[in-house]
N, C-alpha and C. Protein backbone atom coordinates (compact mmCIF):
# COMPACT_ATOMS: atom_id res chain seq x y z
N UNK A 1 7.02 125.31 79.71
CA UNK A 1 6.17 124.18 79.38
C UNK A 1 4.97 124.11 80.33
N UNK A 2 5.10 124.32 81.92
CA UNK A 2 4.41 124.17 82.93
C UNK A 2 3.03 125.14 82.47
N UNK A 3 3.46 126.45 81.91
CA UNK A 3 2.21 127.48 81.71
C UNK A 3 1.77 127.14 80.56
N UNK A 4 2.01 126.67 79.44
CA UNK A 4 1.17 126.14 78.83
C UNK A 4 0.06 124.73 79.07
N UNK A 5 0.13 124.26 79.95
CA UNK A 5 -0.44 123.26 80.51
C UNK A 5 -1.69 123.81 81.41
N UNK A 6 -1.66 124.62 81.86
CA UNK A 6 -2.58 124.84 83.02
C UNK A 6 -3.84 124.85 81.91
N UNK A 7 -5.24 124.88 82.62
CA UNK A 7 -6.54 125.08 82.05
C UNK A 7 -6.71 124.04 81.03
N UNK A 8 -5.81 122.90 80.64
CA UNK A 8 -6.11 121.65 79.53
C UNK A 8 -6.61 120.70 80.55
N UNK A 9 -7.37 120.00 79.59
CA UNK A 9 -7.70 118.74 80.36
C UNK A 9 -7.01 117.10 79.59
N UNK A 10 -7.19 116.23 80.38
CA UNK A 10 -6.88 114.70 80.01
C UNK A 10 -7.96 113.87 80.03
N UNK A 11 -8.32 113.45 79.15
CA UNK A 11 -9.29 112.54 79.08
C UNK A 11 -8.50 110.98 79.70
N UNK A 12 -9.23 110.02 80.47
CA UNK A 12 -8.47 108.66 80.46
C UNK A 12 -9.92 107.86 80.77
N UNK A 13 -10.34 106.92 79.71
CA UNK A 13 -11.30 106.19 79.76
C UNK A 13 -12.48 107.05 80.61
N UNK A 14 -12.75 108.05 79.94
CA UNK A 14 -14.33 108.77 79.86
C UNK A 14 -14.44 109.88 80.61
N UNK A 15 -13.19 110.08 81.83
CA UNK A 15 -13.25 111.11 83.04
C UNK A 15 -12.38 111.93 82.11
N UNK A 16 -12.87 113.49 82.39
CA UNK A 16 -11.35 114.64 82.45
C UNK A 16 -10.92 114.97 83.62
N UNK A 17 -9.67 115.07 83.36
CA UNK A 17 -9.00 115.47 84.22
C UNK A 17 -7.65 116.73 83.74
N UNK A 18 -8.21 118.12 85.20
CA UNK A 18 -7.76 118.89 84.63
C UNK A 18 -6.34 119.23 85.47
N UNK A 19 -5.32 119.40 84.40
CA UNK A 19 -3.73 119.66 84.51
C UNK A 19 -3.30 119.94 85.96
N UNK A 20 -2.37 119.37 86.58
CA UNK A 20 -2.28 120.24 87.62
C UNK A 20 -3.15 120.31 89.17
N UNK A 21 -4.49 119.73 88.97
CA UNK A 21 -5.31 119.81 90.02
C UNK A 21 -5.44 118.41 90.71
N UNK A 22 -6.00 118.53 91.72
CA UNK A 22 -5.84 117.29 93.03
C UNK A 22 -7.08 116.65 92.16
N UNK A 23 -7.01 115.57 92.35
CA UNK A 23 -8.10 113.70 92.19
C UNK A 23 -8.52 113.50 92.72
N UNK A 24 -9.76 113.53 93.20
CA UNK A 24 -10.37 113.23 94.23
C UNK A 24 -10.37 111.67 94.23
N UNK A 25 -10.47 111.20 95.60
CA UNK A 25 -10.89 110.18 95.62
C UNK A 25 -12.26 109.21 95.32
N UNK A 26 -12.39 108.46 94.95
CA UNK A 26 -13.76 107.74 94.46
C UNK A 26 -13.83 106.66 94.58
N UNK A 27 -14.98 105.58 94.64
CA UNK A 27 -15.38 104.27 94.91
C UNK A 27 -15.27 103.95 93.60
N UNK A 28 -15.76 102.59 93.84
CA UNK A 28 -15.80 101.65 92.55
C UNK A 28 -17.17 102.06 91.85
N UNK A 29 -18.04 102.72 92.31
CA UNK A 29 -19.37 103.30 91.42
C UNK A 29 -19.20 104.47 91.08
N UNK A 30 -17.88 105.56 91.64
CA UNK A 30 -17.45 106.24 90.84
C UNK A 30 -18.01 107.54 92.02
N UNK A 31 -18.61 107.52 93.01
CA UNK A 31 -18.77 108.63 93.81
C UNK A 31 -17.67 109.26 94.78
N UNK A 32 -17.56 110.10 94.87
CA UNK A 32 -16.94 110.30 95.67
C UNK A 32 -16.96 109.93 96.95
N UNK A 33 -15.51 109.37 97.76
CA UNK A 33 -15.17 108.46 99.03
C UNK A 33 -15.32 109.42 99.98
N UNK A 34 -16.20 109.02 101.01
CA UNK A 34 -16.20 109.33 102.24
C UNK A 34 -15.74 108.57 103.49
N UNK A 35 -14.74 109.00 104.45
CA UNK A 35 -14.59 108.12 105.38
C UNK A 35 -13.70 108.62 106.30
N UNK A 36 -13.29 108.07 107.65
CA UNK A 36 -12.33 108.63 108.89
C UNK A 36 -10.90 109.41 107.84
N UNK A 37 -10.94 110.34 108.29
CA UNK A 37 -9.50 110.92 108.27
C UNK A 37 -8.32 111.38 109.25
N UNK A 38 -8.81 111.15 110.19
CA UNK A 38 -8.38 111.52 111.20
C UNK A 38 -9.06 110.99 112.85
N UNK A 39 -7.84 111.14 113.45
CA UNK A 39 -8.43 111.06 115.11
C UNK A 39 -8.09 111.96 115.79
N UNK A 40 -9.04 112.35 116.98
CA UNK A 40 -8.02 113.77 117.50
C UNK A 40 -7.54 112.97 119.00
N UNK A 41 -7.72 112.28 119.06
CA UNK A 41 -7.38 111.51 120.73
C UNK A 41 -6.01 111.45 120.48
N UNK A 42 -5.40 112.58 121.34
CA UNK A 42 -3.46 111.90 121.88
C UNK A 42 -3.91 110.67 122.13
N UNK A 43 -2.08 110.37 121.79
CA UNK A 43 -1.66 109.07 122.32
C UNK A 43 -1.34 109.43 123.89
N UNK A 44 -0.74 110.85 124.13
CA UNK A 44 -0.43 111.19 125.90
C UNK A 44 -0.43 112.52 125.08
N UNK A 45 -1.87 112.94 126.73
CA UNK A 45 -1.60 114.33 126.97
C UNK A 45 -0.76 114.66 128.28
N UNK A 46 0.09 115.96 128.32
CA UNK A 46 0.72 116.03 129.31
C UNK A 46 0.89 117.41 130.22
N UNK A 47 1.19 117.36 131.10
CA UNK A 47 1.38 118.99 131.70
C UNK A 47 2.53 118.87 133.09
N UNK A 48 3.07 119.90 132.92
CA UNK A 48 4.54 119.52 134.18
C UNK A 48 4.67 120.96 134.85
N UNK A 49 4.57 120.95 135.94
CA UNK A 49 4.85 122.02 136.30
C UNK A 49 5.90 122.46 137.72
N UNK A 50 6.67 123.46 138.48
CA UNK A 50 7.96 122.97 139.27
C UNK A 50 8.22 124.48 139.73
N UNK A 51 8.31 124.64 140.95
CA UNK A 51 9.01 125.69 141.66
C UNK A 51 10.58 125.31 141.89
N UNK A 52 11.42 126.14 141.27
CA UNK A 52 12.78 126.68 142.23
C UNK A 52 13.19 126.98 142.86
N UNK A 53 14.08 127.09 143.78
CA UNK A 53 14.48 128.31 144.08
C UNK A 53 16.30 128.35 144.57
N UNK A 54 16.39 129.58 144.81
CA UNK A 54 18.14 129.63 144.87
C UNK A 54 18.46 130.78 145.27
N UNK A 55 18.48 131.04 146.97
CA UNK A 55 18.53 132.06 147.81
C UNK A 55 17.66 133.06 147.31
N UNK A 56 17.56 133.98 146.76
CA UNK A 56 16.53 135.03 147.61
C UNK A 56 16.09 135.16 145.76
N UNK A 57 16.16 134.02 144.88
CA UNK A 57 16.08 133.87 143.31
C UNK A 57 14.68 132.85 143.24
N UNK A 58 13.68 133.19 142.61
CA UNK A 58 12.95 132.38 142.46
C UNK A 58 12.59 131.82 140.80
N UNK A 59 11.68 130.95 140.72
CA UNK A 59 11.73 130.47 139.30
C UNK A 59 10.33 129.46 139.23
N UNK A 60 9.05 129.45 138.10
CA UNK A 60 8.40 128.68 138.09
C UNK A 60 8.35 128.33 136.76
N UNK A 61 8.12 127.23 136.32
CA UNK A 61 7.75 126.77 135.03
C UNK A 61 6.24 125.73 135.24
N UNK A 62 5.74 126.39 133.81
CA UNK A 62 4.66 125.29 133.68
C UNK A 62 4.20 125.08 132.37
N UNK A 63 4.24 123.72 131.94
CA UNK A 63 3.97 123.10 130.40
C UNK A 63 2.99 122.65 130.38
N UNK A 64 2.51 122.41 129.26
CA UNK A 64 1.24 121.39 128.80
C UNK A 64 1.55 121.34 127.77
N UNK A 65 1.15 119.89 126.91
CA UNK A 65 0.79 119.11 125.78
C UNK A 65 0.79 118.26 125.40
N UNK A 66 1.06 117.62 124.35
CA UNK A 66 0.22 116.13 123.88
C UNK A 66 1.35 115.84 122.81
N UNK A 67 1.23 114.52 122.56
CA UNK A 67 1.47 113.43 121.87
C UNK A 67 0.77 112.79 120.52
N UNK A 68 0.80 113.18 119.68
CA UNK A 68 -0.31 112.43 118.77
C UNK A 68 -1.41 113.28 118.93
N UNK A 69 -2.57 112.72 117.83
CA UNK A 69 -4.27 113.30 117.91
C UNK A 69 -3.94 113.88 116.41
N UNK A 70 -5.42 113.89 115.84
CA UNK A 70 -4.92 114.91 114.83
C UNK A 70 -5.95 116.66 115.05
N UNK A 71 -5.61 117.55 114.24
CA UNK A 71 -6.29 118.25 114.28
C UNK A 71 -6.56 118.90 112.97
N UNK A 72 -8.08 119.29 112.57
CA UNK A 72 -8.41 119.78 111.37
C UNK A 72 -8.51 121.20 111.37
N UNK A 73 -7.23 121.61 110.24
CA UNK A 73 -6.57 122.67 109.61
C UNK A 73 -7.32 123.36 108.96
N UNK A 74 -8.74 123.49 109.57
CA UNK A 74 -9.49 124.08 108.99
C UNK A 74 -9.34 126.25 108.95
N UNK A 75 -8.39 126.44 109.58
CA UNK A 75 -7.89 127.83 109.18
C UNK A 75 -7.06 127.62 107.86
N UNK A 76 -6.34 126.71 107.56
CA UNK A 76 -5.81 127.08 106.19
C UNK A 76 -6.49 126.41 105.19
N UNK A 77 -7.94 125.69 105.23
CA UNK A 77 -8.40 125.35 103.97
C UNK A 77 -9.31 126.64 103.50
N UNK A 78 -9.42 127.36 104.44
CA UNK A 78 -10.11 128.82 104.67
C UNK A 78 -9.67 129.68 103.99
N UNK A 79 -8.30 129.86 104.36
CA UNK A 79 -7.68 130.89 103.84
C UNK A 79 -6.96 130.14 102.46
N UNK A 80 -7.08 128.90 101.96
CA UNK A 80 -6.43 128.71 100.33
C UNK A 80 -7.84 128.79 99.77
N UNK A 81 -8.94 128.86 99.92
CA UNK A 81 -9.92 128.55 99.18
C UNK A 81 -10.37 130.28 98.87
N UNK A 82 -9.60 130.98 99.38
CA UNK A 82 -10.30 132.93 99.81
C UNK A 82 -9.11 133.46 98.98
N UNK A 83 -7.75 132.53 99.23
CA UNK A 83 -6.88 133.48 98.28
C UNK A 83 -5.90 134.20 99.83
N UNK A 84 -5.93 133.91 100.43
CA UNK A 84 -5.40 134.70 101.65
C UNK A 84 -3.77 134.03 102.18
N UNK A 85 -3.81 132.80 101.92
CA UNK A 85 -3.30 132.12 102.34
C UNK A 85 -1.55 132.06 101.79
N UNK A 86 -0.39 132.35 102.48
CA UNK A 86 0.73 132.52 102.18
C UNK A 86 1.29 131.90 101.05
N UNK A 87 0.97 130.84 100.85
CA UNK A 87 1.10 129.63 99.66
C UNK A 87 0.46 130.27 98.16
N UNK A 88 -0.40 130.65 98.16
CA UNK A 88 -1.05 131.38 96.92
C UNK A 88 0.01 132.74 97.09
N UNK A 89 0.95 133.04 97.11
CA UNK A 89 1.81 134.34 96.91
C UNK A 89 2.37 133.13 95.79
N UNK A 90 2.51 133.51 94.45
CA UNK A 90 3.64 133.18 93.83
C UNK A 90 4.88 133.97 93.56
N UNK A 91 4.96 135.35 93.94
CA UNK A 91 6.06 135.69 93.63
C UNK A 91 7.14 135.17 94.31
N UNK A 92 8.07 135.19 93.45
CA UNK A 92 9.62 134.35 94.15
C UNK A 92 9.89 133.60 93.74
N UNK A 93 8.63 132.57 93.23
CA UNK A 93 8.69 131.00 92.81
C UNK A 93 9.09 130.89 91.27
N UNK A 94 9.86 129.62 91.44
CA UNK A 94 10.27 129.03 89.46
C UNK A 94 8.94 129.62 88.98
N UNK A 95 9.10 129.20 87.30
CA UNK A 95 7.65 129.62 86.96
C UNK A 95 7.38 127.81 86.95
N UNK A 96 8.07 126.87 86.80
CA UNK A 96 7.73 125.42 86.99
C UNK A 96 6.90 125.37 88.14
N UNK A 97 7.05 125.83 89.44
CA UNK A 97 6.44 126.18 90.90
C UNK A 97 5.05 126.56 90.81
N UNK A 98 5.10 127.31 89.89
CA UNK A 98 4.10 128.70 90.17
C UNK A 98 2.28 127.98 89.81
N UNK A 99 1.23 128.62 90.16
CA UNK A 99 -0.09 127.82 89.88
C UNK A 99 -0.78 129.26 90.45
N UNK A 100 -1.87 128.56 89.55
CA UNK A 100 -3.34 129.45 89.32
C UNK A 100 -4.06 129.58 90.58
N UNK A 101 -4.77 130.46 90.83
CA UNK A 101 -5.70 130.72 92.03
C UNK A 101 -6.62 129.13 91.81
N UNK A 102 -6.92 129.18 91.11
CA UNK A 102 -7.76 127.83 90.50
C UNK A 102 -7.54 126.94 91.10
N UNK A 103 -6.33 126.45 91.40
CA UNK A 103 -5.32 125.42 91.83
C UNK A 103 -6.13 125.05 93.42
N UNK A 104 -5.50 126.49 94.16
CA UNK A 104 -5.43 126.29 95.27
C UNK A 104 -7.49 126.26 95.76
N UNK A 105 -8.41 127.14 95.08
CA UNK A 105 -9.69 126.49 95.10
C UNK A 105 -10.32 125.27 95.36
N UNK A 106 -9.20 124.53 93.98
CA UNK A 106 -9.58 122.99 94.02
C UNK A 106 -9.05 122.03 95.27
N UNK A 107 -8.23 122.52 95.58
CA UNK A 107 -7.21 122.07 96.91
C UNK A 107 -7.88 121.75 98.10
N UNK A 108 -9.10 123.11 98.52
CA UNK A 108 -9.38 123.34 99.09
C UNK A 108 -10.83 122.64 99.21
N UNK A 109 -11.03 122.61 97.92
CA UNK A 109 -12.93 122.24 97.21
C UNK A 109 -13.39 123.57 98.04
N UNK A 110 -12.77 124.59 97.67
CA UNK A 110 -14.17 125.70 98.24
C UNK A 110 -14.26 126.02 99.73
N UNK A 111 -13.44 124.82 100.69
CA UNK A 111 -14.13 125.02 101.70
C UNK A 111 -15.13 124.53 102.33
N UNK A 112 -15.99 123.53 100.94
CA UNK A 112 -16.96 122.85 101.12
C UNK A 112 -16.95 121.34 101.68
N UNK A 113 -15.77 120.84 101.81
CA UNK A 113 -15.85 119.51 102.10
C UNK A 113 -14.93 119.28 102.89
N UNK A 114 -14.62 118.57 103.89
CA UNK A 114 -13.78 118.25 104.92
C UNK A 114 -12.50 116.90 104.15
N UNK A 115 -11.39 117.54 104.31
CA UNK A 115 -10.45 116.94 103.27
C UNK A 115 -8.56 116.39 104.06
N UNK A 116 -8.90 115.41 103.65
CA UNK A 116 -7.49 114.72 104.30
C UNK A 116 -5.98 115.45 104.21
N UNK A 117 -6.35 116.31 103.20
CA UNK A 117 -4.98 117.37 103.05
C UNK A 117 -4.88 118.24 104.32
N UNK A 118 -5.84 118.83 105.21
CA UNK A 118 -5.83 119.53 105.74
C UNK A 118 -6.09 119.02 107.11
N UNK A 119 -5.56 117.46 107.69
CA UNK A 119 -5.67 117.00 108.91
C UNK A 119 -4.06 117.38 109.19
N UNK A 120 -3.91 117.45 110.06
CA UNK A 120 -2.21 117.34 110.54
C UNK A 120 -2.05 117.17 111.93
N UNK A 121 -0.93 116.69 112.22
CA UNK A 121 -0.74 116.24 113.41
C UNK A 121 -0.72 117.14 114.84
N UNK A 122 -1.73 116.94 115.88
CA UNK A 122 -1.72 117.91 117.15
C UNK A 122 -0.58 117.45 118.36
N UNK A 123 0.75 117.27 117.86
CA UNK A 123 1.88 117.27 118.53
C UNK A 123 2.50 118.75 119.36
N UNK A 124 2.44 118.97 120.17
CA UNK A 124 2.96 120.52 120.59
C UNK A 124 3.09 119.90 122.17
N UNK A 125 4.43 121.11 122.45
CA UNK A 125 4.71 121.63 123.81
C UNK A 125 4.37 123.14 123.78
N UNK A 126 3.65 123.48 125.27
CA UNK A 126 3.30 124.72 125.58
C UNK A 126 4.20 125.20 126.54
N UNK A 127 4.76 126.19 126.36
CA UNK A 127 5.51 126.99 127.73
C UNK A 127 4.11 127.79 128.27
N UNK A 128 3.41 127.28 128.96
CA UNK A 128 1.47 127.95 129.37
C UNK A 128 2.10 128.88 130.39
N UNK A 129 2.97 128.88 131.16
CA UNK A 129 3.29 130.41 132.03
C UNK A 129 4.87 129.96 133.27
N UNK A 130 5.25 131.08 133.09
CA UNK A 130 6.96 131.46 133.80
C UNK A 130 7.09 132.76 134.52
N UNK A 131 7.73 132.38 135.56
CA UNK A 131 7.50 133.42 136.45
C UNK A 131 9.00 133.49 137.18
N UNK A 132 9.95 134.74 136.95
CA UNK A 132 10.92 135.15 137.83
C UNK A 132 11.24 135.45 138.62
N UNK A 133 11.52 135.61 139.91
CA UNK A 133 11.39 136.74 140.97
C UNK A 133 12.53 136.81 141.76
N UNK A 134 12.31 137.65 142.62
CA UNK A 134 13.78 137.82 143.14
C UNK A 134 12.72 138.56 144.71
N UNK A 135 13.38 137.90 145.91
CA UNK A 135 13.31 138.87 146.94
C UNK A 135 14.00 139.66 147.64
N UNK A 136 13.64 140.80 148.21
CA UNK A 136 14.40 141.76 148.84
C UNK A 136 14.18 141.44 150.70
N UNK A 137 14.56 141.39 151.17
CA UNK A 137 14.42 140.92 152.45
C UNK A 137 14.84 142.69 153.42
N UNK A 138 14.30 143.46 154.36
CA UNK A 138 14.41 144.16 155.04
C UNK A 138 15.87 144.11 155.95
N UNK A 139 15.92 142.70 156.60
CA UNK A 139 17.37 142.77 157.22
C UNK A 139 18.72 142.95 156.51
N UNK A 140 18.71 142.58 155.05
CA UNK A 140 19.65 143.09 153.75
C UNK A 140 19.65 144.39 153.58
N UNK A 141 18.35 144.84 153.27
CA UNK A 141 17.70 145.90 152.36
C UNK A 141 17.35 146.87 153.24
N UNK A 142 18.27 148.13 153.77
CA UNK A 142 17.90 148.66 155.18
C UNK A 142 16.97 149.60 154.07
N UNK A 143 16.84 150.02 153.04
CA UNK A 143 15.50 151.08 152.77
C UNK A 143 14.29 150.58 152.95
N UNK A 144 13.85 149.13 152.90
CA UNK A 144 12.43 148.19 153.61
C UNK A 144 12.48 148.99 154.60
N UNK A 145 13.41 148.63 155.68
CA UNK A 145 12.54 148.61 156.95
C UNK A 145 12.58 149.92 157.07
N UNK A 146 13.48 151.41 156.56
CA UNK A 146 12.85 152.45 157.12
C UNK A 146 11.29 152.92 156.39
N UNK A 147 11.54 152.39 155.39
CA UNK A 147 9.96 152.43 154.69
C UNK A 147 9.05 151.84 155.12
N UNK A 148 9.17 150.89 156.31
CA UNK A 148 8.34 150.19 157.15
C UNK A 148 7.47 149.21 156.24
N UNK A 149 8.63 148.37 155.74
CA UNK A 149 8.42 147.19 154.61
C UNK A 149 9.36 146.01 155.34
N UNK A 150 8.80 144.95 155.46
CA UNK A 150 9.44 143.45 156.06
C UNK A 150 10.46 142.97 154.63
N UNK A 151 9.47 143.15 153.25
CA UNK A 151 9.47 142.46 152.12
C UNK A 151 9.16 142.84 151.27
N UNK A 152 10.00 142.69 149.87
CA UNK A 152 9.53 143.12 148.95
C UNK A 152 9.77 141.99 147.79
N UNK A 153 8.68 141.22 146.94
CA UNK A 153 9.11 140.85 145.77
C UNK A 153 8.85 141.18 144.68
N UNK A 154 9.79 141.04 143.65
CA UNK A 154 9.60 141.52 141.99
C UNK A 154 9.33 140.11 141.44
N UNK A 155 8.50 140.31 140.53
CA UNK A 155 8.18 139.11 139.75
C UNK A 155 7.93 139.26 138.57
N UNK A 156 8.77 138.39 137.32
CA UNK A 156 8.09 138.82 135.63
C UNK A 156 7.60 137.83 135.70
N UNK A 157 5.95 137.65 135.60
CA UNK A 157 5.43 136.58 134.73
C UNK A 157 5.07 136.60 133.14
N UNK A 158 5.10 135.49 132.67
CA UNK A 158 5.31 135.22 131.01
C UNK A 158 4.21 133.90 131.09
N UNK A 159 2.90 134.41 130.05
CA UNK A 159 1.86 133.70 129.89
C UNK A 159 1.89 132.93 128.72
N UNK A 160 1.36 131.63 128.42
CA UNK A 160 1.48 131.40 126.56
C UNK A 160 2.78 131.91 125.75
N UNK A 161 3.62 131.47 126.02
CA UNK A 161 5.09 132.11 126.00
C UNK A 161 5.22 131.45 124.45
N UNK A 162 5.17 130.67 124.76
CA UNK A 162 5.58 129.81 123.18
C UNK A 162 4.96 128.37 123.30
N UNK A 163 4.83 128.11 121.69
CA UNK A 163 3.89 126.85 121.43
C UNK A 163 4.90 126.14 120.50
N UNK A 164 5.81 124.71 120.68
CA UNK A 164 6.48 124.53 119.72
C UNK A 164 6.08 123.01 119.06
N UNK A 165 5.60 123.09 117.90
CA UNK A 165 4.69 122.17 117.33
C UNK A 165 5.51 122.73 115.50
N UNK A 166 4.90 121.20 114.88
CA UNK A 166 5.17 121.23 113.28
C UNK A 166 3.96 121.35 112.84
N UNK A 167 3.04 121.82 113.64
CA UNK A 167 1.33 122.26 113.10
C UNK A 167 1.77 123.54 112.36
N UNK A 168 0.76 124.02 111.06
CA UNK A 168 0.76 124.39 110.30
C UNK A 168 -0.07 125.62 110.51
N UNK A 169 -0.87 125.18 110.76
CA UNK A 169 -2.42 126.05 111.00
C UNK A 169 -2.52 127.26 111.93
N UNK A 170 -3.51 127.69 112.38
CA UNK A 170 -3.18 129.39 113.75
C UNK A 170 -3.21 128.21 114.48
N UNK A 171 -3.65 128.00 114.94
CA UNK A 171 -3.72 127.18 116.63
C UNK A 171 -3.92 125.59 116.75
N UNK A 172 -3.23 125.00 117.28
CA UNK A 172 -3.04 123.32 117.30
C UNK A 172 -3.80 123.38 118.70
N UNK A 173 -4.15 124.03 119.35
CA UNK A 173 -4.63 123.74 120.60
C UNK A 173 -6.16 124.00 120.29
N UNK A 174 -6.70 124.63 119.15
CA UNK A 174 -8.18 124.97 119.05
C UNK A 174 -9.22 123.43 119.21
N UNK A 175 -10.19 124.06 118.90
CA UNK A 175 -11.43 123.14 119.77
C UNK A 175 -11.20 122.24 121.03
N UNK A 176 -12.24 121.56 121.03
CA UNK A 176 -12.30 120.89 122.27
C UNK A 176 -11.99 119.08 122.14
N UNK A 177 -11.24 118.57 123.26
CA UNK A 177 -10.68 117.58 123.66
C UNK A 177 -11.19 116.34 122.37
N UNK A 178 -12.46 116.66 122.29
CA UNK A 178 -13.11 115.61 121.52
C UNK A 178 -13.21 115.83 119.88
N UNK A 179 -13.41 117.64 119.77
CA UNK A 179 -13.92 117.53 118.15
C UNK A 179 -11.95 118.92 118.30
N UNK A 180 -11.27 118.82 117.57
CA UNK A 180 -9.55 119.17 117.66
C UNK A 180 -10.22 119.77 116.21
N UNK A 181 -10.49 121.09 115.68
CA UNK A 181 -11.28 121.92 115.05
C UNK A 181 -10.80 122.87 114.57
N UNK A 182 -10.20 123.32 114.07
CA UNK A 182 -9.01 124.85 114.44
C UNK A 182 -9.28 125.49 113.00
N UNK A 183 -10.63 126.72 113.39
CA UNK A 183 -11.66 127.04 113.25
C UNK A 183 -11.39 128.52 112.37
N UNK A 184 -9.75 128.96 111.98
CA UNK A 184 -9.37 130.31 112.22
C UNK A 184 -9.60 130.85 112.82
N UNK A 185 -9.61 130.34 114.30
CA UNK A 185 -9.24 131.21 115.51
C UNK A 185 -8.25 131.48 116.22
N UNK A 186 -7.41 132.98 116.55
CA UNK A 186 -6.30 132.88 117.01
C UNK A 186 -6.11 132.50 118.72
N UNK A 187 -4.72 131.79 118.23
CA UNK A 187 -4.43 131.66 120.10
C UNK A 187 -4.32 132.77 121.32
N UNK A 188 -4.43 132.15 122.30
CA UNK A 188 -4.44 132.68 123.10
C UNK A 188 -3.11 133.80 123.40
N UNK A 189 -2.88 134.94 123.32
CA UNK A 189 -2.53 135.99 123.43
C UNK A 189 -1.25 135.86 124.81
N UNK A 190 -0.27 136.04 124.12
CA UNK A 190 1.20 136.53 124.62
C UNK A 190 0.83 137.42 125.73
N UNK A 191 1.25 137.04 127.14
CA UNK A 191 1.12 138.25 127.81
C UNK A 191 2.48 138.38 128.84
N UNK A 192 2.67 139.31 129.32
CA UNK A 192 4.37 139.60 129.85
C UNK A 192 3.51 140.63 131.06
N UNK A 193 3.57 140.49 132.42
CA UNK A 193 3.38 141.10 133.40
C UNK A 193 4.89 141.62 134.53
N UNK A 194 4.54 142.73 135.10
CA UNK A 194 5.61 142.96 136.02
C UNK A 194 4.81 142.88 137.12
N UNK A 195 5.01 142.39 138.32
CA UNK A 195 4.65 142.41 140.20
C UNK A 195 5.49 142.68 141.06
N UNK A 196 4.99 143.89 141.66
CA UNK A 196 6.00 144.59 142.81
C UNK A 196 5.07 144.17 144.09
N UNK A 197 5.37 143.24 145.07
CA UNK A 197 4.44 142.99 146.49
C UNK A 197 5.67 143.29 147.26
N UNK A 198 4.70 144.15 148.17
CA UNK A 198 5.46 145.20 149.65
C UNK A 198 4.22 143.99 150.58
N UNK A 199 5.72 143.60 151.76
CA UNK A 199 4.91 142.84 152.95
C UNK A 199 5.22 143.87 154.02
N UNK A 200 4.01 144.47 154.79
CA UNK A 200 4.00 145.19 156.32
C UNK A 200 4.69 143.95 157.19
């Protein structure tokens, strides 16, 4: 029933309206509504950060993020309006499910207009960097001191480790404090380091 429906329209007191596609909103003169959709100001931004330690075991953690704000999902009105976007895959789906490239165009308006579907909430915790280490001490470790080493530490640090948020979009952390923009630009890049420091 659903595929015969697509591409008809409904007339209701003088407007069509076609099957399936989003309504825009409109005034009482019939233009289309413009107005706030969003705020990007947290309610609390936050960041915590804490050394360990536990004999010759070390440990750092450090977080950041926020509470509230919104941010505009402007990577996925990008990618539904291009066709790119995971949601336009219909295979898998009922055929009741299923919709036209058309669909997701209109969803989008093109790309052309800044749209309340695509605000969502900038809630996230950051694991922003972690660091392991362990020391070797020379009076333990008799190969230090014949190597004419006091000290030695190993350290894994772990950068941008993980971002855990119900944001939708590439990056909940994109733009800046004031305009929360998220531009299809990807985040900041996973990085995993090893550090070997020898103390004379």
């Amino acid at each position: 029933m659903a595929r015969n429906l697509w591409g008809t329209t409904l007339n209701i007191d003088g407007v069509h309206y076609r099957w399936g596609h989003p309504i825009p909103r409109r005034t009482d003169d019939g233009v289309l509504w413009y107005g706030r959709i969003g705020d990007s100001n947290p309610g609390l931004r936050f960041g915590w950060q804490n050394n360990f330690r536990y004999r010759d075991f070390r440990l750092f953690i450090q977080t950041t993020g926020q509470f509230g704000g919104s941010v505009y999902a402007n990577s996925n009105q990008t990618y539904y309006a291009s066709g790119d976007h995971p949601d336009v895959v219909q295979a898998g789906k009922p055929d009741e499910l299923k919709k036209p490239v058309s669909y997701y165009n209109a969803v989008s308006n093109n790309n052309n207009l800044y749209l309340k579907r695509f605000v969502e909430s900038g809630t996230h915790l950051t694991i922003a960097e972690f660091l392991f280490g362990y020391s070797l001490d020379s009076k333990k470790w008799r190969f230090l001191e014949r190597s004419g080493f006091s000290r030695m530490n190993i350290d894994l640090i772990g950068r941008n480790l993980r971002t855990l948020t119900g944001y939708t979009g590439l990056n909940v952390m994109a733009g800046s404090p004031t305009v929360r923009f998220d531009d299809a630009t990807y985040p900041m890049t996973r990085t995993l380091t090893g550090v070997v420091t020898l103390t004379f």
